[in-house]
PDB file of N, CA and C in Angstrom:
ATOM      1  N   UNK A   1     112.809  63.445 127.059  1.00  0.00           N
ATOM      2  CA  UNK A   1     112.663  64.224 125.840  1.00  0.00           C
ATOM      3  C   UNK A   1     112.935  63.273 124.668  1.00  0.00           C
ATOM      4  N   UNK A   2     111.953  63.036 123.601  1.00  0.00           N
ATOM      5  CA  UNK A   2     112.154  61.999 122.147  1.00  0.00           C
ATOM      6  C   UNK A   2     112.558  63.106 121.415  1.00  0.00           C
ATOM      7  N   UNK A   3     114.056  62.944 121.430  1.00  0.00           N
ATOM      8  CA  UNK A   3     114.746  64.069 120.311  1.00  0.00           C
ATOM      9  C   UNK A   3     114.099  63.823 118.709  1.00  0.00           C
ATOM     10  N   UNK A   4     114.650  62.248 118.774  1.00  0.00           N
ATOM     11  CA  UNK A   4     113.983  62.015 117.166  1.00  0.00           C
ATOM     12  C   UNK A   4     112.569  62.505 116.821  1.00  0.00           C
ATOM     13  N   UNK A   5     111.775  62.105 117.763  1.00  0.00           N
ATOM     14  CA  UNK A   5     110.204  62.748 117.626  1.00  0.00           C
ATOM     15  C   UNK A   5     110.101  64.333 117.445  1.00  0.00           C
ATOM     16  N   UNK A   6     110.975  65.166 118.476  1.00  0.00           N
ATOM     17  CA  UNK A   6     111.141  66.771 117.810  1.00  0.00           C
ATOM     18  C   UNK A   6     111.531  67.228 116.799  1.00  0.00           C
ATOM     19  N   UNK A   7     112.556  66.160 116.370  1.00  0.00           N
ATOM     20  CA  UNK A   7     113.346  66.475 115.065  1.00  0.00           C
ATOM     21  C   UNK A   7     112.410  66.364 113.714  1.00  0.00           C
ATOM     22  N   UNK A   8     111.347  64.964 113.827  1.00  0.00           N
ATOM     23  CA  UNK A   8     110.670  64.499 113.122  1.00  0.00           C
ATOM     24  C   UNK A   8     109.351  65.783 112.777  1.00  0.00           C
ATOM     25  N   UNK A   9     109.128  66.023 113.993  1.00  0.00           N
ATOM     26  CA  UNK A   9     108.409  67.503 113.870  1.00  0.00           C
ATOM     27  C   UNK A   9     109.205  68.934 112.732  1.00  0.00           C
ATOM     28  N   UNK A  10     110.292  69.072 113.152  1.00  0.00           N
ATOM     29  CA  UNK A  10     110.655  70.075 112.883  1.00  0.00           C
ATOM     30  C   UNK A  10     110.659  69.988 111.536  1.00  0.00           C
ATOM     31  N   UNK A  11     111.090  68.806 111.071  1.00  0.00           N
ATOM     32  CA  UNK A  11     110.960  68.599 109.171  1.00  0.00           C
ATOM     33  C   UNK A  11     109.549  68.846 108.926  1.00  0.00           C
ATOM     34  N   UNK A  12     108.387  68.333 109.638  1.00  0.00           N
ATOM     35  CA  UNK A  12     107.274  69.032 108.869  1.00  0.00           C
ATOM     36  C   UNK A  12     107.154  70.460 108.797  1.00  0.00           C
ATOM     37  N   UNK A  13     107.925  71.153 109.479  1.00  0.00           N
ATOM     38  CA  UNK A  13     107.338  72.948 109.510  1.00  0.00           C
ATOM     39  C   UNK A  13     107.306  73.128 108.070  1.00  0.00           C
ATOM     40  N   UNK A  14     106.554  73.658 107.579  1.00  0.00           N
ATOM     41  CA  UNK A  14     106.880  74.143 106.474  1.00  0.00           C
ATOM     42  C   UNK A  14     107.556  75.825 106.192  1.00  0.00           C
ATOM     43  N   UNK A  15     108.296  75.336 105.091  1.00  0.00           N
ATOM     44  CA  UNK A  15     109.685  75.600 104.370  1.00  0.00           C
ATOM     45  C   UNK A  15     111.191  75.875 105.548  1.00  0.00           C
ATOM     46  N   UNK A  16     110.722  74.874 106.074  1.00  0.00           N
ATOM     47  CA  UNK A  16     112.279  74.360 107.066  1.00  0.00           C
ATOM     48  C   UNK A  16     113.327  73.394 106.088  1.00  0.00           C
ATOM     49  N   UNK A  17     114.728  74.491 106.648  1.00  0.00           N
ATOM     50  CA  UNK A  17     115.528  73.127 106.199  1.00  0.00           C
ATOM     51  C   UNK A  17     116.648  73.190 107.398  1.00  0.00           C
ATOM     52  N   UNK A  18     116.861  71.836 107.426  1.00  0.00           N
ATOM     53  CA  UNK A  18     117.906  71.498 108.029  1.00  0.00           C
ATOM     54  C   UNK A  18     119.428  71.485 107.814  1.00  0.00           C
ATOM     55  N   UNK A  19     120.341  71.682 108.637  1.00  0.00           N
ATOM     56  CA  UNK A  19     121.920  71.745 108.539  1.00  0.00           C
ATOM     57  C   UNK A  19     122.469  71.393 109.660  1.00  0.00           C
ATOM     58  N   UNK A  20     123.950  70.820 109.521  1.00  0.00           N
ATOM     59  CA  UNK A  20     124.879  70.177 110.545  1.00  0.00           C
ATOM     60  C   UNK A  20     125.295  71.752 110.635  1.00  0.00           C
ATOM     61  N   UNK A  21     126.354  71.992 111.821  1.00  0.00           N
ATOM     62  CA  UNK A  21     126.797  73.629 111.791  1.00  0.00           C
ATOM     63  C   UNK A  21     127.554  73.539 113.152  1.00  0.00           C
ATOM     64  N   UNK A  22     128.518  73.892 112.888  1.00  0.00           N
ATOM     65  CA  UNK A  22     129.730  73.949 114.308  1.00  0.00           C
ATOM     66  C   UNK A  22     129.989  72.826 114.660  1.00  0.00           C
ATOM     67  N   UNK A  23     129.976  72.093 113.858  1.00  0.00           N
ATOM     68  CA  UNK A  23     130.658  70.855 114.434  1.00  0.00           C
ATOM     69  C   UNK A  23     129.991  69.828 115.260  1.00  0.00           C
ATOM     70  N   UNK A  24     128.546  69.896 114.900  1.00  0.00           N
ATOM     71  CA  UNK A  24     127.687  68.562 114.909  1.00  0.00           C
ATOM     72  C   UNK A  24     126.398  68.884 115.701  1.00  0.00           C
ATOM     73  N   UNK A  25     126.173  70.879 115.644  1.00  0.00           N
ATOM     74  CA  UNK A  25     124.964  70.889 115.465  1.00  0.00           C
ATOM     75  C   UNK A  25     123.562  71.000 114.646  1.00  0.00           C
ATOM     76  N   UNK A  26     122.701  70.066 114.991  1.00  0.00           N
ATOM     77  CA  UNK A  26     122.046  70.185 114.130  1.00  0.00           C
ATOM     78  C   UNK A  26     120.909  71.080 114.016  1.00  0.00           C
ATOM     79  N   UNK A  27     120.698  72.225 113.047  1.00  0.00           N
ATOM     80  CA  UNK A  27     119.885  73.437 112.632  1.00  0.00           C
ATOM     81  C   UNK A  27     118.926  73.472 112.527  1.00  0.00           C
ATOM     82  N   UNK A  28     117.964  73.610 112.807  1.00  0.00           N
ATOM     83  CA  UNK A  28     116.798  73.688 111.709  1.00  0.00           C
ATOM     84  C   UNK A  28     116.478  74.994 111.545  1.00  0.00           C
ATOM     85  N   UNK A  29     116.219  75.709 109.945  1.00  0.00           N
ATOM     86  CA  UNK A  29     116.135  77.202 109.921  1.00  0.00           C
ATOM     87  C   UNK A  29     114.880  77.370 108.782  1.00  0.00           C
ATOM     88  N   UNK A  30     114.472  78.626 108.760  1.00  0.00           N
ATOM     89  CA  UNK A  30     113.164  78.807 107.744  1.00  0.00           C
ATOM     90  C   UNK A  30     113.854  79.901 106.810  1.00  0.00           C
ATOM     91  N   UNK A  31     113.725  80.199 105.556  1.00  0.00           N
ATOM     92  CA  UNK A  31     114.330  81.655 104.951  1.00  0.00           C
ATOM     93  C   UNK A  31     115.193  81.419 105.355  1.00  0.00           C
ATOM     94  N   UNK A  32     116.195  80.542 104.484  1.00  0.00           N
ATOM     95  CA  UNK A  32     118.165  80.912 104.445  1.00  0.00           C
ATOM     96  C   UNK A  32     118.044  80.191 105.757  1.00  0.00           C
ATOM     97  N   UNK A  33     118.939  81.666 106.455  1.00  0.00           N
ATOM     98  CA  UNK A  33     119.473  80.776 107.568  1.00  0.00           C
ATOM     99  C   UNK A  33     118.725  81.618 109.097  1.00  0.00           C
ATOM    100  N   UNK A  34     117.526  81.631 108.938  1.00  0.00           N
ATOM    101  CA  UNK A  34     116.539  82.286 110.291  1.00  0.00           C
ATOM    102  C   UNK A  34     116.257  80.827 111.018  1.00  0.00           C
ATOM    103  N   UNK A  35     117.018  80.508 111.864  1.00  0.00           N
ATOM    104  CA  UNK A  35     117.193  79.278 113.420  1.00  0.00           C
ATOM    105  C   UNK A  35     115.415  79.526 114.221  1.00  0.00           C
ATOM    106  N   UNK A  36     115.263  78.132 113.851  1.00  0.00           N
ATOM    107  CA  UNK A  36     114.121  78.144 114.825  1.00  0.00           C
ATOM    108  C   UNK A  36     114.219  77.064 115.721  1.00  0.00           C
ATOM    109  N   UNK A  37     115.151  76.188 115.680  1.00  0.00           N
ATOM    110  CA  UNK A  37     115.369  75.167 116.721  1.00  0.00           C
ATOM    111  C   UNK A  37     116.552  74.246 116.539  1.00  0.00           C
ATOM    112  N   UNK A  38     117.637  74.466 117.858  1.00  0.00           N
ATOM    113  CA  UNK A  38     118.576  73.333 117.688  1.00  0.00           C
ATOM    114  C   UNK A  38     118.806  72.055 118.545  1.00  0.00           C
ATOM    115  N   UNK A  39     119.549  71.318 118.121  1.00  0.00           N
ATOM    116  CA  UNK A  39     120.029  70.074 118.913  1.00  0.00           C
ATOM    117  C   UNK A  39     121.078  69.862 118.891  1.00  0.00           C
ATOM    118  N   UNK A  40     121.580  69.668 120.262  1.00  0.00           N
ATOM    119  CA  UNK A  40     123.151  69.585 120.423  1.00  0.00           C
ATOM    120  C   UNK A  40     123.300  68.482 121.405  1.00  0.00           C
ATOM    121  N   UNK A  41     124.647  67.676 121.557  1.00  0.00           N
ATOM    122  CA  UNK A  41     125.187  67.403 123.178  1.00  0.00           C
ATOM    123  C   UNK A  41     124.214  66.193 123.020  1.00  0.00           C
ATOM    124  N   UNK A  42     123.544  65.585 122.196  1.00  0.00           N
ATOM    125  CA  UNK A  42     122.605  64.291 121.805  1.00  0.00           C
ATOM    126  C   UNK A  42     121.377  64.095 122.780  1.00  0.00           C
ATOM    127  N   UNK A  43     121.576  65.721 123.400  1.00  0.00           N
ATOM    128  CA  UNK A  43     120.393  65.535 124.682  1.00  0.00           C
ATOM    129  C   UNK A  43     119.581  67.138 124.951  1.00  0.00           C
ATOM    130  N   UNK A  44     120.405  67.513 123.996  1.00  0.00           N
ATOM    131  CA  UNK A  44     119.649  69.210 124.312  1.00  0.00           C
ATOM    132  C   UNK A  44     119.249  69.607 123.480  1.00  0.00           C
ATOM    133  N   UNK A  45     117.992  70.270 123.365  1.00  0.00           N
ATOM    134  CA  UNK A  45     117.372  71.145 122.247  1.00  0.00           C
ATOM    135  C   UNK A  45     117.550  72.617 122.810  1.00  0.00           C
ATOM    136  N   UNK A  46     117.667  73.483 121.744  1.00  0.00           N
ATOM    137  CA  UNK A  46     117.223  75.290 122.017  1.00  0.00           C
ATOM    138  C   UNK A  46     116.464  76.142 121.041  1.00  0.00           C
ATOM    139  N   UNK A  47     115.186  76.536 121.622  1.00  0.00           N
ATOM    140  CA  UNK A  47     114.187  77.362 120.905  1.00  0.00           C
ATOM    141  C   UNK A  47     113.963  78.993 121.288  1.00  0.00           C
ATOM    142  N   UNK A  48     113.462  79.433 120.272  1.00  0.00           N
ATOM    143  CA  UNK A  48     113.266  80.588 120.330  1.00  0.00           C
ATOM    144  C   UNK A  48     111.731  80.325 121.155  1.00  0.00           C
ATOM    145  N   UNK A  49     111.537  80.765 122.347  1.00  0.00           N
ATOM    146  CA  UNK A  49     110.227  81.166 123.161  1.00  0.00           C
ATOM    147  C   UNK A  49     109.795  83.056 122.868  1.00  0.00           C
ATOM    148  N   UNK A  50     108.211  82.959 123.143  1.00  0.00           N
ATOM    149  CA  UNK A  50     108.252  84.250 123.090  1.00  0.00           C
ATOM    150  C   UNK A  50     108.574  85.441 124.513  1.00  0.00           C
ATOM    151  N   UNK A  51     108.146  86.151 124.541  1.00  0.00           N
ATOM    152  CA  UNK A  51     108.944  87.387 125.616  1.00  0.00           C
ATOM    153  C   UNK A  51     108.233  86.552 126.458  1.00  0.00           C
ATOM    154  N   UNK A  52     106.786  86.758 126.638  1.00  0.00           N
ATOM    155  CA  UNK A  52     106.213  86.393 127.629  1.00  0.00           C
ATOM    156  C   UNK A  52     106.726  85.061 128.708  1.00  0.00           C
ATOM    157  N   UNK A  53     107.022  84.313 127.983  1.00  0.00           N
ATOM    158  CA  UNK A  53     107.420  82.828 128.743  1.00  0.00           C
ATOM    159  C   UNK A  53     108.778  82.902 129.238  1.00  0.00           C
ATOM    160  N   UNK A  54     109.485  83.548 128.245  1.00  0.00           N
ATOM    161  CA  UNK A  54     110.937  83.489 128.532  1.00  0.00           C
ATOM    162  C   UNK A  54     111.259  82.992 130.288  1.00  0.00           C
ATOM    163  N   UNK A  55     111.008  83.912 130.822  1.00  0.00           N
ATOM    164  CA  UNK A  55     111.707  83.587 132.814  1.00  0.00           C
ATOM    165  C   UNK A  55     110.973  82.788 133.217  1.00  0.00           C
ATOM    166  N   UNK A  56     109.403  82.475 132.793  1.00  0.00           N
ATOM    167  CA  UNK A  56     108.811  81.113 133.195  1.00  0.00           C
ATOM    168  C   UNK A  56     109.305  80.139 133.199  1.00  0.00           C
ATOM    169  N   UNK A  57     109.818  79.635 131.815  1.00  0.00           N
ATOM    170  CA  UNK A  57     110.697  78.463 130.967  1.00  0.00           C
ATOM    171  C   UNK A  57     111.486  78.266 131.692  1.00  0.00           C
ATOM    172  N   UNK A  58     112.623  80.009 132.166  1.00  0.00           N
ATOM    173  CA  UNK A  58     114.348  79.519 132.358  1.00  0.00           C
ATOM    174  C   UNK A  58     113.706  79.106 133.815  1.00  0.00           C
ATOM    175  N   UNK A  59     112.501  79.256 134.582  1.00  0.00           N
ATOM    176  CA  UNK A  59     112.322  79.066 135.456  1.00  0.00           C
ATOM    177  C   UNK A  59     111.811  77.236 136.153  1.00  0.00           C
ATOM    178  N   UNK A  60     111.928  76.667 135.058  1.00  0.00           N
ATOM    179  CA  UNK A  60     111.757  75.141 135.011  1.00  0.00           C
ATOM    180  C   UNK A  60     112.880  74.576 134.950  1.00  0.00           C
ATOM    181  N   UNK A  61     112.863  73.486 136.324  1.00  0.00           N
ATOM    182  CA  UNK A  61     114.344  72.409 136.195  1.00  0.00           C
ATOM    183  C   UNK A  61     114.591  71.700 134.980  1.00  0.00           C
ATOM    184  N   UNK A  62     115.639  71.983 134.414  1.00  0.00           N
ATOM    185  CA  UNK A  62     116.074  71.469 133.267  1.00  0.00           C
ATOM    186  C   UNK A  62     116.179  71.858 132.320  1.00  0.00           C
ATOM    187  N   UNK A  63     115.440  73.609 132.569  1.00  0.00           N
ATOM    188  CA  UNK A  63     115.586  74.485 131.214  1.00  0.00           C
ATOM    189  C   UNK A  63     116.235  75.902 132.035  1.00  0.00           C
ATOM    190  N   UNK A  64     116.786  75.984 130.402  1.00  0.00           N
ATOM    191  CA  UNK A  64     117.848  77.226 130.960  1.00  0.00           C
ATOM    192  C   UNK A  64     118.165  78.443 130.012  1.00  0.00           C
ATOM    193  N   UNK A  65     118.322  79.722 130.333  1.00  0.00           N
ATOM    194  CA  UNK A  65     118.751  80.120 129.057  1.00  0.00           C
ATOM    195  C   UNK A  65     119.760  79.761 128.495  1.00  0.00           C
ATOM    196  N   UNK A  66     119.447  79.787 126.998  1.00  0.00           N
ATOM    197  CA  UNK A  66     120.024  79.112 125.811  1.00  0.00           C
ATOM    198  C   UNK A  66     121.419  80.139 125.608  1.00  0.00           C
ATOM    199  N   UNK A  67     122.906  79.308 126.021  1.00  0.00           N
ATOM    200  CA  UNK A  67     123.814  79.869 125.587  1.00  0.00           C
ATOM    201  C   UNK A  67     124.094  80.601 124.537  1.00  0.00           C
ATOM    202  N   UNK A  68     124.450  81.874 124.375  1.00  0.00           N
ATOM    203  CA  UNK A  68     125.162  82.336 123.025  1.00  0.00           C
ATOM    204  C   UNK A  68     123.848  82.905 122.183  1.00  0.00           C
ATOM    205  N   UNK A  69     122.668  82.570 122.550  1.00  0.00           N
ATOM    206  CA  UNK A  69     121.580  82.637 122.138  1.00  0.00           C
ATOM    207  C   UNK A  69     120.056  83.503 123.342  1.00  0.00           C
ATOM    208  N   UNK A  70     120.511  83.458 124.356  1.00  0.00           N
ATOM    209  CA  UNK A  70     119.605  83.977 125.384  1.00  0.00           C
ATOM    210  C   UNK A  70     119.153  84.930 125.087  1.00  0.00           C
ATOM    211  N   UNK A  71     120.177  86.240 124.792  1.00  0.00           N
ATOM    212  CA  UNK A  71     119.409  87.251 124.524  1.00  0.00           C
ATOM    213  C   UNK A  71     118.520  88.036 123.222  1.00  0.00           C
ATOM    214  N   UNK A  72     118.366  86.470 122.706  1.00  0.00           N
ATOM    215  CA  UNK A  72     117.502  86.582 121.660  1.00  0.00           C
ATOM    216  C   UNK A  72     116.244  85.863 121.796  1.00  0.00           C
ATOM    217  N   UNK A  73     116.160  85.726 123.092  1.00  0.00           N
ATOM    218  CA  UNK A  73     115.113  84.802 123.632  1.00  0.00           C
ATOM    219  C   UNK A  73     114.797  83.147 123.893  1.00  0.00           C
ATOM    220  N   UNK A  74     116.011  82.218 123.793  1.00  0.00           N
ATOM    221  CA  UNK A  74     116.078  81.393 123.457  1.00  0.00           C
ATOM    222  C   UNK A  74     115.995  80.527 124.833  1.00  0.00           C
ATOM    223  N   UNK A  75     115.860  79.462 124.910  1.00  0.00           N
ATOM    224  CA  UNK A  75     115.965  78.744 126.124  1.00  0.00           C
ATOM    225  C   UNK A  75     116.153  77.528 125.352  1.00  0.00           C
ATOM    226  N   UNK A  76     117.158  76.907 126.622  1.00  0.00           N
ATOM    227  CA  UNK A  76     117.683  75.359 126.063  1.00  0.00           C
ATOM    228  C   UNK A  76     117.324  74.414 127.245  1.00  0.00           C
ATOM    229  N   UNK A  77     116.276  73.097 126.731  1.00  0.00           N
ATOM    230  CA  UNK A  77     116.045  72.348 127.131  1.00  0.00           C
ATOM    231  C   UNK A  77     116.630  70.975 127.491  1.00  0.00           C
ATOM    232  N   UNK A  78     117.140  70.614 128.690  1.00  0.00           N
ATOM    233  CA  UNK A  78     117.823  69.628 128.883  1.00  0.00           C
ATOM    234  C   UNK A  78     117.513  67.977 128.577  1.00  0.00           C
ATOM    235  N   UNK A  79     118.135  66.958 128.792  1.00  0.00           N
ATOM    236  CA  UNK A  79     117.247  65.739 128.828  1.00  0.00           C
ATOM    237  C   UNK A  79     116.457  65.137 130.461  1.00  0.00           C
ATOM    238  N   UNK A  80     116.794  66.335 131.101  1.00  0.00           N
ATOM    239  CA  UNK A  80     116.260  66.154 132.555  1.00  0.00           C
ATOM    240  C   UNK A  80     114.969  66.948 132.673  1.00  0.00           C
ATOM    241  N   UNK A  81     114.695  68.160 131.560  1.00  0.00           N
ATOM    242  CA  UNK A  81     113.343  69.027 131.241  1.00  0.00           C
ATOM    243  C   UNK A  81     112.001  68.020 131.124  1.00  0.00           C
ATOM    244  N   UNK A  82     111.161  68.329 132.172  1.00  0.00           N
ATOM    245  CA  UNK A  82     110.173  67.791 132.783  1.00  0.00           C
ATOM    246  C   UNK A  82     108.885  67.821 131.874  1.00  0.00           C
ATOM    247  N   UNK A  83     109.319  68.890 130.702  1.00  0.00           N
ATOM    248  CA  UNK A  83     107.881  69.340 129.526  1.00  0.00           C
ATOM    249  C   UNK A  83     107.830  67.705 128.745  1.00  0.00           C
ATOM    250  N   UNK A  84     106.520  67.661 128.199  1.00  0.00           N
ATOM    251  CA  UNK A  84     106.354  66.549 126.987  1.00  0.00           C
ATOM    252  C   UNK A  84     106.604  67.196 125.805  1.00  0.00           C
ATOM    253  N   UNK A  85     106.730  65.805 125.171  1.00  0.00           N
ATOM    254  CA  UNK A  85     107.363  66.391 123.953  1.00  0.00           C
ATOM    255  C   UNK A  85     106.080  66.919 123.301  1.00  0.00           C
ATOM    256  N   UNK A  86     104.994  66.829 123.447  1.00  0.00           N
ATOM    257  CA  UNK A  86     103.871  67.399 122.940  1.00  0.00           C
ATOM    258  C   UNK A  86     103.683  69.256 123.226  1.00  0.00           C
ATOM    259  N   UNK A  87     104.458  69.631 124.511  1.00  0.00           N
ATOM    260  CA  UNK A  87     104.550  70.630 124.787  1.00  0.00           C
ATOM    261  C   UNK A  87     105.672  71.087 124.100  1.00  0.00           C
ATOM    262  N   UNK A  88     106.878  70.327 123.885  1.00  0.00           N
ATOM    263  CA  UNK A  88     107.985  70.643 122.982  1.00  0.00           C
ATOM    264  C   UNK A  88     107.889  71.268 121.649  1.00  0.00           C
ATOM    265  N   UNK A  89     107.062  70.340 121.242  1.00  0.00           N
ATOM    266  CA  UNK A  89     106.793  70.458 119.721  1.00  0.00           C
ATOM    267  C   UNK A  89     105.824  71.865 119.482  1.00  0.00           C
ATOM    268  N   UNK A  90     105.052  71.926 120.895  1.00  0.00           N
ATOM    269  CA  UNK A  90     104.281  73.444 120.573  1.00  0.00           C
ATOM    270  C   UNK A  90     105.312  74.120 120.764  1.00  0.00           C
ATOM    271  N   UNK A  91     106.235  74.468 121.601  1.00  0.00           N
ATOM    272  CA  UNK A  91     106.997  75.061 121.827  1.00  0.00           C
ATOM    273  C   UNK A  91     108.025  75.473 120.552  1.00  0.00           C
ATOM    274  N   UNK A  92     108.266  74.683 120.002  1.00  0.00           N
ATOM    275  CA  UNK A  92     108.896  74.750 118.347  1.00  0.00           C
ATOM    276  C   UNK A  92     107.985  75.377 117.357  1.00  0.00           C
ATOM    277  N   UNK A  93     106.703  74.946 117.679  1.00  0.00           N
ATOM    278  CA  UNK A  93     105.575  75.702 116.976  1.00  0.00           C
ATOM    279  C   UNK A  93     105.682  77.308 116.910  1.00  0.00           C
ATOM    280  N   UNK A  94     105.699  77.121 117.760  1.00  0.00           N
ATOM    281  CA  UNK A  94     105.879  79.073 118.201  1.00  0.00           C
ATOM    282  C   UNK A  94     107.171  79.734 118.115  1.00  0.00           C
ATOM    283  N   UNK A  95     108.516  78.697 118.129  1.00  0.00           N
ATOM    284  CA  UNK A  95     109.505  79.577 117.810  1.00  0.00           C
ATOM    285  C   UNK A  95     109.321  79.761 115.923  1.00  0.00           C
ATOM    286  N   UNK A  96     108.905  78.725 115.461  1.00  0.00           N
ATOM    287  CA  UNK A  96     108.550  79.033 113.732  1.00  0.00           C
ATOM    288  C   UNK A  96     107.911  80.377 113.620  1.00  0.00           C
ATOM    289  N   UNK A  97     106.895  80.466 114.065  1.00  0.00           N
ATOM    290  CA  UNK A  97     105.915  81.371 114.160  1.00  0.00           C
ATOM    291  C   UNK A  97     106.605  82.753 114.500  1.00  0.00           C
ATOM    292  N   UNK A  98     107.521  82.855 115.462  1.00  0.00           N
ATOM    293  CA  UNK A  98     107.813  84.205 115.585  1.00  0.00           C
ATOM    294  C   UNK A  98     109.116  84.339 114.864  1.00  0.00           C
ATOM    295  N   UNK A  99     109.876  83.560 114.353  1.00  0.00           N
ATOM    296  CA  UNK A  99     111.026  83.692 113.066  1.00  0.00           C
ATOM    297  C   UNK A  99     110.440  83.864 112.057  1.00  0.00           C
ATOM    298  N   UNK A 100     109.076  83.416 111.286  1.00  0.00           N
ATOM    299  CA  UNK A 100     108.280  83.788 110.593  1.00  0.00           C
ATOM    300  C   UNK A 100     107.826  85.159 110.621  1.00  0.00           C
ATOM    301  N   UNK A 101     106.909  85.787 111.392  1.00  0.00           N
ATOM    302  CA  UNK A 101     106.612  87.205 111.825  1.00  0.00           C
ATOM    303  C   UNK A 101     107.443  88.061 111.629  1.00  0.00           C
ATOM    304  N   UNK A 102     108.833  87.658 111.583  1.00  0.00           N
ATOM    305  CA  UNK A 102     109.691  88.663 111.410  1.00  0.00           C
ATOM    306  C   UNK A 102     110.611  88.372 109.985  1.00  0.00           C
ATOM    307  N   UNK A 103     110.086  87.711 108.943  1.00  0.00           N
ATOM    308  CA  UNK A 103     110.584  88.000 108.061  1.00  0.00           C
ATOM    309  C   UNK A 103     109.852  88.983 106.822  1.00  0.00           C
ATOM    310  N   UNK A 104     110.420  88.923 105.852  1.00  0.00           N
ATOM    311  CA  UNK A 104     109.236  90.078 105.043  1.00  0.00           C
ATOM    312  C   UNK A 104     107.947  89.418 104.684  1.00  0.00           C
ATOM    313  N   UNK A 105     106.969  90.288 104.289  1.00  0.00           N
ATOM    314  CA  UNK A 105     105.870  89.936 103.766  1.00  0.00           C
ATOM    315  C   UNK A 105     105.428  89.169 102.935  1.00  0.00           C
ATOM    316  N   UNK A 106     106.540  89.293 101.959  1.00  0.00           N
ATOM    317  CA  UNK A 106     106.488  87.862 100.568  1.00  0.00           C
ATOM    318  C   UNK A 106     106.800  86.576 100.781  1.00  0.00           C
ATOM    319  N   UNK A 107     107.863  86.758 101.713  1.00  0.00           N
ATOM    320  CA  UNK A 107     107.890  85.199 102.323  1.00  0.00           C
ATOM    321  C   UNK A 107     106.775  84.740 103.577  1.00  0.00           C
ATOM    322  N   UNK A 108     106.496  85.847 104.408  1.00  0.00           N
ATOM    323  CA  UNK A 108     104.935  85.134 105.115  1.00  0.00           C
ATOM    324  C   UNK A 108     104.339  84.622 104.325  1.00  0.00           C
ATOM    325  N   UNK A 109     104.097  85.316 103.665  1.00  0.00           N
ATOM    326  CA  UNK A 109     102.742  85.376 102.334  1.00  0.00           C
ATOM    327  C   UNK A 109     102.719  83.510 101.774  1.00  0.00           C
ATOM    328  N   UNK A 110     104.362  83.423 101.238  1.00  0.00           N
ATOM    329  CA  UNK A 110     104.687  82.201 100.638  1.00  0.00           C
ATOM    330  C   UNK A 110     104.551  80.858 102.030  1.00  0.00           C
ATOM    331  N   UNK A 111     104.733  81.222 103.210  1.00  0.00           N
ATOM    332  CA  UNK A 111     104.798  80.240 104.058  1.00  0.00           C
ATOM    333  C   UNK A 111     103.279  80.174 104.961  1.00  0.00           C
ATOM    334  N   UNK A 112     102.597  80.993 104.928  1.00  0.00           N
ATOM    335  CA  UNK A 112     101.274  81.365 105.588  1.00  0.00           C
ATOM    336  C   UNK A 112     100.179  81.506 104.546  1.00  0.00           C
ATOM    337  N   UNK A 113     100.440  81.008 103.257  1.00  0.00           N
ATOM    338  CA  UNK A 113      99.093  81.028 102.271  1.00  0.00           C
ATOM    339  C   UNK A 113      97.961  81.267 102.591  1.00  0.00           C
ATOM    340  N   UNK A 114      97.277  80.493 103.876  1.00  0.00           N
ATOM    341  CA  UNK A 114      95.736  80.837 104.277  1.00  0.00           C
ATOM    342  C   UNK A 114      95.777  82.059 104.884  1.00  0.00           C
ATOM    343  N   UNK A 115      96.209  82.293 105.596  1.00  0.00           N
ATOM    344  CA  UNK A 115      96.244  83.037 106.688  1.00  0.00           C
ATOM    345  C   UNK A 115      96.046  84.729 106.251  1.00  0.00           C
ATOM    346  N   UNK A 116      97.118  84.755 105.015  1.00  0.00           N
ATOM    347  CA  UNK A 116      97.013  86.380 104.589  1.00  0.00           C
ATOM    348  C   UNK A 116      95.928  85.774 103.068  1.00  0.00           C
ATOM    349  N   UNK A 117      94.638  85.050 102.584  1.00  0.00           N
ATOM    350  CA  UNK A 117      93.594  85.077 102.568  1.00  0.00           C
ATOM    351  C   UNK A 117      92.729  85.381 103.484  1.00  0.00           C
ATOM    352  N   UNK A 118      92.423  85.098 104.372  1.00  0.00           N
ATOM    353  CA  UNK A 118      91.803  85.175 105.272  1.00  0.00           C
ATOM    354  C   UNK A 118      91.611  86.859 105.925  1.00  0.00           C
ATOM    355  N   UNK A 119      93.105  87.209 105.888  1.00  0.00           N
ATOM    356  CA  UNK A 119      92.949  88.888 106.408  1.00  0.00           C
ATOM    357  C   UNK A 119      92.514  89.852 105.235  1.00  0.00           C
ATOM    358  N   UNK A 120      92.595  89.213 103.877  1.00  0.00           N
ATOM    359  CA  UNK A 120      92.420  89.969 102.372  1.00  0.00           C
ATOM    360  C   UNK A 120      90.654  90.027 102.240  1.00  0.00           C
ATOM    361  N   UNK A 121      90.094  89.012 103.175  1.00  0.00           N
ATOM    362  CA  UNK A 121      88.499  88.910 102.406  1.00  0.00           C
ATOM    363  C   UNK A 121      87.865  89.814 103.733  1.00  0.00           C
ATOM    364  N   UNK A 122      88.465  90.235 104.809  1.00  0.00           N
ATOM    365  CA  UNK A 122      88.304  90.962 105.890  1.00  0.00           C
ATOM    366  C   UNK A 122      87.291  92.604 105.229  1.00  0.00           C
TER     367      UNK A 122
END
């Protein structure tokens, strides 16, 4: 797993920001403080997956549900997790995406510009 390379990802999401938090983890959140991906332990990441994958995921050596966080759908990826980081980074893709979905409309609106064009000329 290239932590730096996920991390490097996660700064492009747009309107992500990052924070240290509990004592040397590092955050990344969209709107305040809505968590879409962490890094801890200098070897573990944890994302929000959607329903569907969830027991697939915890069902891969090296991934597990995400402590303290599971039952919000989360799974934490080890440095022994067999995914590429290309699958990682989708995987981060989609936890944005559904922390997004669930915030209000004005901030989709502000973080999804094309997208609610696109449903307006419908």
């Amino acid at each position: 797993m290239d932590i730096p390379a996920l991390k490097s990802w996660c700064d492009e999401l747009l309107g992500i920001r990052f924070d240290v938090k509990w004592g040397g983890v590092d955050v990344y959140s969209v709107h305040k403080t809505k968590m879409v991906c962490i890094f801890y332990d200098g070897c573990k990441m944890a994302c929000k997956v959607p329903d569907d994958l969830f027991l697939m995921m915890t069902g891969i050596p090296g991934c597990r549900p995400a402590p303290h966080l599971a039952r919000a759908g989360w799974v934490e990826f080890g440095d022994d997790c067999p995914l590429s980081t290309a699958e990682l980074q989708d995987l981060i893709t989609q936890s944005w995406n559904l922390v997004v979905d669930k915030l209000p409309k004005y901030v989709q609106k502000a973080l999804r510009p094309d997208s609610f064009i696109a449903r307006s000329s419908e």
